[in-house]
PDB file of N, CA and C in Angstrom:
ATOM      1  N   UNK A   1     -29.558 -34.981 -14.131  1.00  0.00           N
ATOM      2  CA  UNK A   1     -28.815 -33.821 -13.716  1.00  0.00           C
ATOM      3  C   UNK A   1     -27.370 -34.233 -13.410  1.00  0.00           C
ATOM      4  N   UNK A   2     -26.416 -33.555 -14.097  1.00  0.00           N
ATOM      5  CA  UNK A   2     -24.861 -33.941 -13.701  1.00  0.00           C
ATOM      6  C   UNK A   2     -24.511 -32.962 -12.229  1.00  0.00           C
ATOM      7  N   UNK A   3     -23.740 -34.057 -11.205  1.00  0.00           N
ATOM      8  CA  UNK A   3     -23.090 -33.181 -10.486  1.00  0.00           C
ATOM      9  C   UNK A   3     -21.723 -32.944 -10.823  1.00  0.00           C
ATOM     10  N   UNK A   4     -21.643 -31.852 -10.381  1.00  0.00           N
ATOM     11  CA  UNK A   4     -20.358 -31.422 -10.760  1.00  0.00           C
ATOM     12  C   UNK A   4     -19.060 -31.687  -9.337  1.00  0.00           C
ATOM     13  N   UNK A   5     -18.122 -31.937  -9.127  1.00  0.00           N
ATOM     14  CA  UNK A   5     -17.050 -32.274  -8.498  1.00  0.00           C
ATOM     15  C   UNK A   5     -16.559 -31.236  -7.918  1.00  0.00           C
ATOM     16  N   UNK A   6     -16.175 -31.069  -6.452  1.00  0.00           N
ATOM     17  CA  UNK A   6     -15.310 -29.883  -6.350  1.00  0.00           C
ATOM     18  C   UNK A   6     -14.022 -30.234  -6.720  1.00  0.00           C
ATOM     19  N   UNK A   7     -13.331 -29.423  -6.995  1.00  0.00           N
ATOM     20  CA  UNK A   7     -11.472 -29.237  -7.487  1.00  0.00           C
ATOM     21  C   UNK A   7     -11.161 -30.006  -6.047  1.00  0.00           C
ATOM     22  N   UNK A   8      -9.817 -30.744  -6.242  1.00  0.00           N
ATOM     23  CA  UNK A   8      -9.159 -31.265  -4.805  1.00  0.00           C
ATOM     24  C   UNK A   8      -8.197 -30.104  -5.039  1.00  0.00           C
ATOM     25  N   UNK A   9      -8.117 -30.179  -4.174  1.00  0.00           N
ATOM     26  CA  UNK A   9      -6.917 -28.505  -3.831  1.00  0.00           C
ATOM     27  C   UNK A   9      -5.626 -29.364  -4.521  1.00  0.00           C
ATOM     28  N   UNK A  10      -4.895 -28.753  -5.421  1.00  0.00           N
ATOM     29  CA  UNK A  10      -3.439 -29.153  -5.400  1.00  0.00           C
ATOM     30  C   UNK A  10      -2.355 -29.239  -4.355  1.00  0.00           C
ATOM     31  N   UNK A  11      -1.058 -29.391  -4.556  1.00  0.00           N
ATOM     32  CA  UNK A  11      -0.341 -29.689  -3.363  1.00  0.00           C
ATOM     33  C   UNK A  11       0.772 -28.820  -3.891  1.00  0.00           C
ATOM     34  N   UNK A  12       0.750 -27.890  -3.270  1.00  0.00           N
ATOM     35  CA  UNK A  12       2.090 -26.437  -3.742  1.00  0.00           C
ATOM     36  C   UNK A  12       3.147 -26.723  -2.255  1.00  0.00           C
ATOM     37  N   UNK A  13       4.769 -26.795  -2.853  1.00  0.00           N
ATOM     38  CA  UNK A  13       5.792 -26.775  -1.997  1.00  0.00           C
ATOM     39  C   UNK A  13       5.834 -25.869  -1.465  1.00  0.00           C
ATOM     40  N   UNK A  14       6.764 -25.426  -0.388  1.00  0.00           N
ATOM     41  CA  UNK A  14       7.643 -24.137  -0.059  1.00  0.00           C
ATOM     42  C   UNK A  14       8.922 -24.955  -0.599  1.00  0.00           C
ATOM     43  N   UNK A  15       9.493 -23.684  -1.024  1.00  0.00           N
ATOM     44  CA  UNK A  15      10.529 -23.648  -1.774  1.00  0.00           C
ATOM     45  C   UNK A  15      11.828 -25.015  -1.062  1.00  0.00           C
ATOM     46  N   UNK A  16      11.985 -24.771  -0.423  1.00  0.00           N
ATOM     47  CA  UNK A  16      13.061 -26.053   0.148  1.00  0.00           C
ATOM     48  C   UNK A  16      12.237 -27.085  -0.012  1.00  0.00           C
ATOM     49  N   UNK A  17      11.481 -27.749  -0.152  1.00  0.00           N
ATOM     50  CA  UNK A  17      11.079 -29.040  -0.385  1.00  0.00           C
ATOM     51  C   UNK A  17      10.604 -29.184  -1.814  1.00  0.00           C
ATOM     52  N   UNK A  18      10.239 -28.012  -2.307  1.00  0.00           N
ATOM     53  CA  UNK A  18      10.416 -28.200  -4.004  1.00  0.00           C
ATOM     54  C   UNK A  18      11.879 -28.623  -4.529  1.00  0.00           C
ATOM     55  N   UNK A  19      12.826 -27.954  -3.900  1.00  0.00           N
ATOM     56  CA  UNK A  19      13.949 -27.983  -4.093  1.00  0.00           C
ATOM     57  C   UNK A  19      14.598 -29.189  -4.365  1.00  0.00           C
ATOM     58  N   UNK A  20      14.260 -29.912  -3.149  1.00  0.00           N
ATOM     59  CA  UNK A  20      14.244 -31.454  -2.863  1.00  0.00           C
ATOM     60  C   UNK A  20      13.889 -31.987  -4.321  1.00  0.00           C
ATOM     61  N   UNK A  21      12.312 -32.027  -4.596  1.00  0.00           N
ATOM     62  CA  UNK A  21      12.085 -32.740  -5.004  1.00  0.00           C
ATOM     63  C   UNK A  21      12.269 -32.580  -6.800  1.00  0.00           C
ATOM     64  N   UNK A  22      12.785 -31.515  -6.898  1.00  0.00           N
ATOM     65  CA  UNK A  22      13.207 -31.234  -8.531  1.00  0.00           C
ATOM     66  C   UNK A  22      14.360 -31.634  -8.295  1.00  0.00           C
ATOM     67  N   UNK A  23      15.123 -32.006  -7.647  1.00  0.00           N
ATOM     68  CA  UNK A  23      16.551 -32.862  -7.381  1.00  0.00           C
ATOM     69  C   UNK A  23      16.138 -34.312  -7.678  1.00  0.00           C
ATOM     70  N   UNK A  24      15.233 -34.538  -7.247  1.00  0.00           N
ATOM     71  CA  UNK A  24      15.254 -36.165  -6.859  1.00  0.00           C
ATOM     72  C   UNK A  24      14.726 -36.392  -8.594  1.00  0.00           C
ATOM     73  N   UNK A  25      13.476 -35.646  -9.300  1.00  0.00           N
ATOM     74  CA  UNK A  25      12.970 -35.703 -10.345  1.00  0.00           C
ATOM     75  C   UNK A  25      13.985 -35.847 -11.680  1.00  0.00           C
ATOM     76  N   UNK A  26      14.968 -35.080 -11.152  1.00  0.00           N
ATOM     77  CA  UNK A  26      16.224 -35.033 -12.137  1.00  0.00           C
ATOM     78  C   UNK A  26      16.995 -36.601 -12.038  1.00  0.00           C
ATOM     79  N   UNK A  27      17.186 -36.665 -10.851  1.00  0.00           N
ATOM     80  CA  UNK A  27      17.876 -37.822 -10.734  1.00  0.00           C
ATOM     81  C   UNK A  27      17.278 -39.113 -11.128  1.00  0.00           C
ATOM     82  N   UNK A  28      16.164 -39.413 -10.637  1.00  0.00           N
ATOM     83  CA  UNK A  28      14.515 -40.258 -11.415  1.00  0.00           C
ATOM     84  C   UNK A  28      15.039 -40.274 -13.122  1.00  0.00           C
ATOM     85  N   UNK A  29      14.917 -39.264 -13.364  1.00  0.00           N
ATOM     86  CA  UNK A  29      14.600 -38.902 -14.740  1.00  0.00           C
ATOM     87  C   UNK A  29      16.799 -39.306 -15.904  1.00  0.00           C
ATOM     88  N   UNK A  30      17.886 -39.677 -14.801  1.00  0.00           N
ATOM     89  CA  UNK A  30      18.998 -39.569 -15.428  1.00  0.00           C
ATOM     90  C   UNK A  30      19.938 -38.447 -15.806  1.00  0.00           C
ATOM     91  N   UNK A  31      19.186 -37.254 -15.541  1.00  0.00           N
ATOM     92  CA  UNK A  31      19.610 -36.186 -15.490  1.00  0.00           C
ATOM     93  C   UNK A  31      19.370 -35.917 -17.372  1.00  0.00           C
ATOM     94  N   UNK A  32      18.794 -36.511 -17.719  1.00  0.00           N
ATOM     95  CA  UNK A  32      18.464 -36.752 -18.844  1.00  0.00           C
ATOM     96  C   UNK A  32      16.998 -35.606 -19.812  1.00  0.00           C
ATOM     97  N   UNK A  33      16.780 -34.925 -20.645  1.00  0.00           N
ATOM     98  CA  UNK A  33      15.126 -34.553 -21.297  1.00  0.00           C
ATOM     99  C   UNK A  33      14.526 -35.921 -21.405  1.00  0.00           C
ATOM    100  N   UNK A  34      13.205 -35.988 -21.254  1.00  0.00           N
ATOM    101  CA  UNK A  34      12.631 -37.506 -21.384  1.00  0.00           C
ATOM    102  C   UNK A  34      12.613 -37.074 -23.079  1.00  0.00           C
ATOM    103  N   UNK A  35      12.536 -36.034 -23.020  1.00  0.00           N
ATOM    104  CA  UNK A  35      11.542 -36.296 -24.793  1.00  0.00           C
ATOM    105  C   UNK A  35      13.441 -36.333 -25.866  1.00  0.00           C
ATOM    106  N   UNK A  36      14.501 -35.494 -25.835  1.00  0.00           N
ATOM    107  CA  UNK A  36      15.320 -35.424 -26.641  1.00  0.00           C
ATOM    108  C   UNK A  36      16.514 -36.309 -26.296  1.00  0.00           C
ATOM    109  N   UNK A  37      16.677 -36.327 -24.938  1.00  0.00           N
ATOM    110  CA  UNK A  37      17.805 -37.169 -24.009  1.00  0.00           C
ATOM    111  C   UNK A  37      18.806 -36.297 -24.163  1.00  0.00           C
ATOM    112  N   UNK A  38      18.791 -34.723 -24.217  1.00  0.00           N
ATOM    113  CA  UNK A  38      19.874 -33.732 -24.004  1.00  0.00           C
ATOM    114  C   UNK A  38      19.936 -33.909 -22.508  1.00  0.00           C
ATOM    115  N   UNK A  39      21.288 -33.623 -22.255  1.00  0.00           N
ATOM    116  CA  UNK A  39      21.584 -33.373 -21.054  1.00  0.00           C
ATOM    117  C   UNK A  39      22.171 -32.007 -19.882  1.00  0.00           C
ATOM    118  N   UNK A  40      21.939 -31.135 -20.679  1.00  0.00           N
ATOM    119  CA  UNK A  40      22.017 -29.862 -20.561  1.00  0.00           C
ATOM    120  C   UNK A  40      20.998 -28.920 -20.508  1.00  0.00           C
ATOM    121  N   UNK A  41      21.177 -27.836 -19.851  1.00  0.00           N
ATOM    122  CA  UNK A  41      20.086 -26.848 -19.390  1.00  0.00           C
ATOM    123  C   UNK A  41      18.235 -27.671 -19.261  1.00  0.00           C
ATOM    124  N   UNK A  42      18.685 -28.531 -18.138  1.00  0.00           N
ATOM    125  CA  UNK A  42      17.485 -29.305 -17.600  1.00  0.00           C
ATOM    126  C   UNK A  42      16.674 -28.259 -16.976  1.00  0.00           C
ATOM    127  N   UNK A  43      15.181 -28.439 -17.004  1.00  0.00           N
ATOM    128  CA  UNK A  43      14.280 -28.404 -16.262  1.00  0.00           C
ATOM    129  C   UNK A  43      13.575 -29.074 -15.712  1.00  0.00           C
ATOM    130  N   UNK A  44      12.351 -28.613 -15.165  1.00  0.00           N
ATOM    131  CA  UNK A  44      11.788 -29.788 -14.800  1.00  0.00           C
ATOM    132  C   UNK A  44      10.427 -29.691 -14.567  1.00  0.00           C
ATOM    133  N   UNK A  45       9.705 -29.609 -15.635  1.00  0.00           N
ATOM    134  CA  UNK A  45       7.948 -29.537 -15.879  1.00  0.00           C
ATOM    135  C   UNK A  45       6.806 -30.205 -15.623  1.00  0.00           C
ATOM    136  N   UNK A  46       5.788 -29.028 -14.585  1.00  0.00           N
ATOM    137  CA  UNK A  46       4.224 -29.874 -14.716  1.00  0.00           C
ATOM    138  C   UNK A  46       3.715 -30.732 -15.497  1.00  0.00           C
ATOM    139  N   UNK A  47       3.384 -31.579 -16.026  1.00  0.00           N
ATOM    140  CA  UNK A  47       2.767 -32.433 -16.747  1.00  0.00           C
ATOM    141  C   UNK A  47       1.215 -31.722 -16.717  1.00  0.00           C
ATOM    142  N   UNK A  48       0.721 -31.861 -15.692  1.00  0.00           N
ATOM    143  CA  UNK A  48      -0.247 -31.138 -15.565  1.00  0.00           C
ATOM    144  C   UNK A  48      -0.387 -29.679 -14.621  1.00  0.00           C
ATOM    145  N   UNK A  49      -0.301 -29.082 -15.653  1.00  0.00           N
ATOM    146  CA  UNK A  49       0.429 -27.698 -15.094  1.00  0.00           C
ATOM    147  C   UNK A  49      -0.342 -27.324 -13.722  1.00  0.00           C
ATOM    148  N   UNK A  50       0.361 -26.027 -13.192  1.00  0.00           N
ATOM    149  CA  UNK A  50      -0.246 -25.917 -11.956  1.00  0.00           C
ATOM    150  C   UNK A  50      -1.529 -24.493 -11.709  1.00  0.00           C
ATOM    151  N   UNK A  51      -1.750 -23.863 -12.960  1.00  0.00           N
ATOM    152  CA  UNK A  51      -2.717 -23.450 -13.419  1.00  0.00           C
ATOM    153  C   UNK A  51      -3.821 -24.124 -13.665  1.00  0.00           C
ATOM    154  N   UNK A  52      -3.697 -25.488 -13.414  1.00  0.00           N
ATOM    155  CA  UNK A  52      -4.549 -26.389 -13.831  1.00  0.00           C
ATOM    156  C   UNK A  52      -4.772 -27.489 -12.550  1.00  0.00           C
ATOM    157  N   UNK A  53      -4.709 -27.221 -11.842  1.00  0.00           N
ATOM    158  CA  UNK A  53      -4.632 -28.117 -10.573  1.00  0.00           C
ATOM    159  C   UNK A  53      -3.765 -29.217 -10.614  1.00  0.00           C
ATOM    160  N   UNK A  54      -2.689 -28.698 -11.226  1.00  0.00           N
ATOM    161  CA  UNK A  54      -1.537 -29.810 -10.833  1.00  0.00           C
ATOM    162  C   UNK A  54      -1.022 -29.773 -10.286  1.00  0.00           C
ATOM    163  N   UNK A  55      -0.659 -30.459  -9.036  1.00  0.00           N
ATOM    164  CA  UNK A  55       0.325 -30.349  -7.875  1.00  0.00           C
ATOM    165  C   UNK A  55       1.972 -30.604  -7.787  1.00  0.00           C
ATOM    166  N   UNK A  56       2.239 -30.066  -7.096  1.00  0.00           N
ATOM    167  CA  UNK A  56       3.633 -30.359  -6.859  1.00  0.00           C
ATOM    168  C   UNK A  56       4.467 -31.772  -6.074  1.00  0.00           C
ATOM    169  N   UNK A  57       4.093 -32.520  -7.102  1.00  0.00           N
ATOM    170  CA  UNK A  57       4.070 -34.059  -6.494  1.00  0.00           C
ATOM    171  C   UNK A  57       4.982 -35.054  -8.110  1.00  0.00           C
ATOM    172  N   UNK A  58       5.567 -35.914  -7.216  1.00  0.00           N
ATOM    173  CA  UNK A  58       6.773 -36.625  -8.344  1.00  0.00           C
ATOM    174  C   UNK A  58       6.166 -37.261  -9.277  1.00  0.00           C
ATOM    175  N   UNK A  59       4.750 -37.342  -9.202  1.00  0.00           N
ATOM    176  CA  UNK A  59       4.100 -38.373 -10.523  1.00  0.00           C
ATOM    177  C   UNK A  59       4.098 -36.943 -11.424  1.00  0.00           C
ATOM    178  N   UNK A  60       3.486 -35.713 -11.311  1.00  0.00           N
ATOM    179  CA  UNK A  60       3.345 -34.337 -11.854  1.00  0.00           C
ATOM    180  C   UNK A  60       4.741 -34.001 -12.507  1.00  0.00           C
ATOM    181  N   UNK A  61       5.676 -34.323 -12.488  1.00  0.00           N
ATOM    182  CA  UNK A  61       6.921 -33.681 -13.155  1.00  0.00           C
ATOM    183  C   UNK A  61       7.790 -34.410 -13.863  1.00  0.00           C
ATOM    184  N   UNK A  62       8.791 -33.772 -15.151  1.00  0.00           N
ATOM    185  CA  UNK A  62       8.996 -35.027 -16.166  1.00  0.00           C
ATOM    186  C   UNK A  62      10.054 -33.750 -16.099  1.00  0.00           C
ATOM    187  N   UNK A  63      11.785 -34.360 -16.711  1.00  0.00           N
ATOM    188  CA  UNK A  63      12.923 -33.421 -17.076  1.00  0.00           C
ATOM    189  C   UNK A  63      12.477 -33.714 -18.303  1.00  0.00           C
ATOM    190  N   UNK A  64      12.450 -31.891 -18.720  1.00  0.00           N
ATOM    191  CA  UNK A  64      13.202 -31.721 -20.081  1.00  0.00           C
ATOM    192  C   UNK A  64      14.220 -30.778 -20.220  1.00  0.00           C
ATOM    193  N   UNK A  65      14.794 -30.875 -21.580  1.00  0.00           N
ATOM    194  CA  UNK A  65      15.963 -29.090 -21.802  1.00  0.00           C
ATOM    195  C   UNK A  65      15.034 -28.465 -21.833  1.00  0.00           C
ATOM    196  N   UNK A  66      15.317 -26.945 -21.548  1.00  0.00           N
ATOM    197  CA  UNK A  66      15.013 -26.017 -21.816  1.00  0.00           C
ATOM    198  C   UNK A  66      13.610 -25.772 -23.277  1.00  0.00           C
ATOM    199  N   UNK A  67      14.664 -26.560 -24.633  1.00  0.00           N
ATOM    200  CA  UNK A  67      14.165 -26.328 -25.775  1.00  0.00           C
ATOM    201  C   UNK A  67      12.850 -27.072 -25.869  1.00  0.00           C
ATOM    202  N   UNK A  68      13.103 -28.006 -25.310  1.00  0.00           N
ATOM    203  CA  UNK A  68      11.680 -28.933 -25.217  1.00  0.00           C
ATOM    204  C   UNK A  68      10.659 -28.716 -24.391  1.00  0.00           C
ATOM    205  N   UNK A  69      11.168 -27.873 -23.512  1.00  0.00           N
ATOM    206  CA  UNK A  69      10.150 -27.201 -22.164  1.00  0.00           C
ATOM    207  C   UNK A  69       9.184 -26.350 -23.122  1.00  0.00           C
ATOM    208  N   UNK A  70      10.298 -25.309 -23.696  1.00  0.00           N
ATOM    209  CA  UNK A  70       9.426 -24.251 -24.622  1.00  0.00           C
ATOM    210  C   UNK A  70       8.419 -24.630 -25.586  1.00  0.00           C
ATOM    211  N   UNK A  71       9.029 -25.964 -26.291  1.00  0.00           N
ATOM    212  CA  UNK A  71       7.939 -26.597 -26.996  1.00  0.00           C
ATOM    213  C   UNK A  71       6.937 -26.993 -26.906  1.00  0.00           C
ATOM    214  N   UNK A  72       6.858 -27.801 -25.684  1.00  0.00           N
ATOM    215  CA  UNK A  72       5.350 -27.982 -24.555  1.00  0.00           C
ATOM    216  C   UNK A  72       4.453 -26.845 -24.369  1.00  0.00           C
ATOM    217  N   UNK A  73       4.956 -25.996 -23.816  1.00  0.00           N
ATOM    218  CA  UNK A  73       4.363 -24.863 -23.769  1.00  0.00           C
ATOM    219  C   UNK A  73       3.961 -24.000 -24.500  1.00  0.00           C
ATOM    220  N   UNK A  74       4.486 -24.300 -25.999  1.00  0.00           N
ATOM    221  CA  UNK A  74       3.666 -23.698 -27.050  1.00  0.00           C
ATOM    222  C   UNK A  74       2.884 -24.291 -27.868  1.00  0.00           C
ATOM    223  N   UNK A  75       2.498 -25.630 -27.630  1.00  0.00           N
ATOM    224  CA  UNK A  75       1.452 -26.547 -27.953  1.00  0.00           C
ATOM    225  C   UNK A  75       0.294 -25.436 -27.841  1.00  0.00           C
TER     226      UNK A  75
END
């Protein structure tokens, strides 16, 4: 018989400490897309989204542009 696991709760910011930390992620990251190395209209994306129990934590987030954000997301 498999047991099954409960979900660990993710870890969701309030907004000022997200804030923080999509600053620091940018800066981590060069201000740079990891995937194109544009440096313009940055974001800054779940890896493992948060529909998915991904938390709001600095291993969870990677800069990309914009264009490459969209691309992820239409995988």
């Amino acid at each position: 018989m498999k047991t099954i696991r409960a979900k660990s709760p993710r870890l969701r910011l309030d907004s000022k400490s997200y804030s923080q930390l999509h600053r620091q992620v940018l800066e981590r990251d060069g201000w740079r897309c990891q995937v194109c190395g544009n440096m313009q209209n940055l974001q800054v994306h779940h890896l493992k989204l948060r529909s998915r129990s991904g938390g709001d934590v600095e291993q969870n987030l990677i800069t990309l542009c914009a264009e490459c954000h969209a691309r992820m997301h239409r995988r």
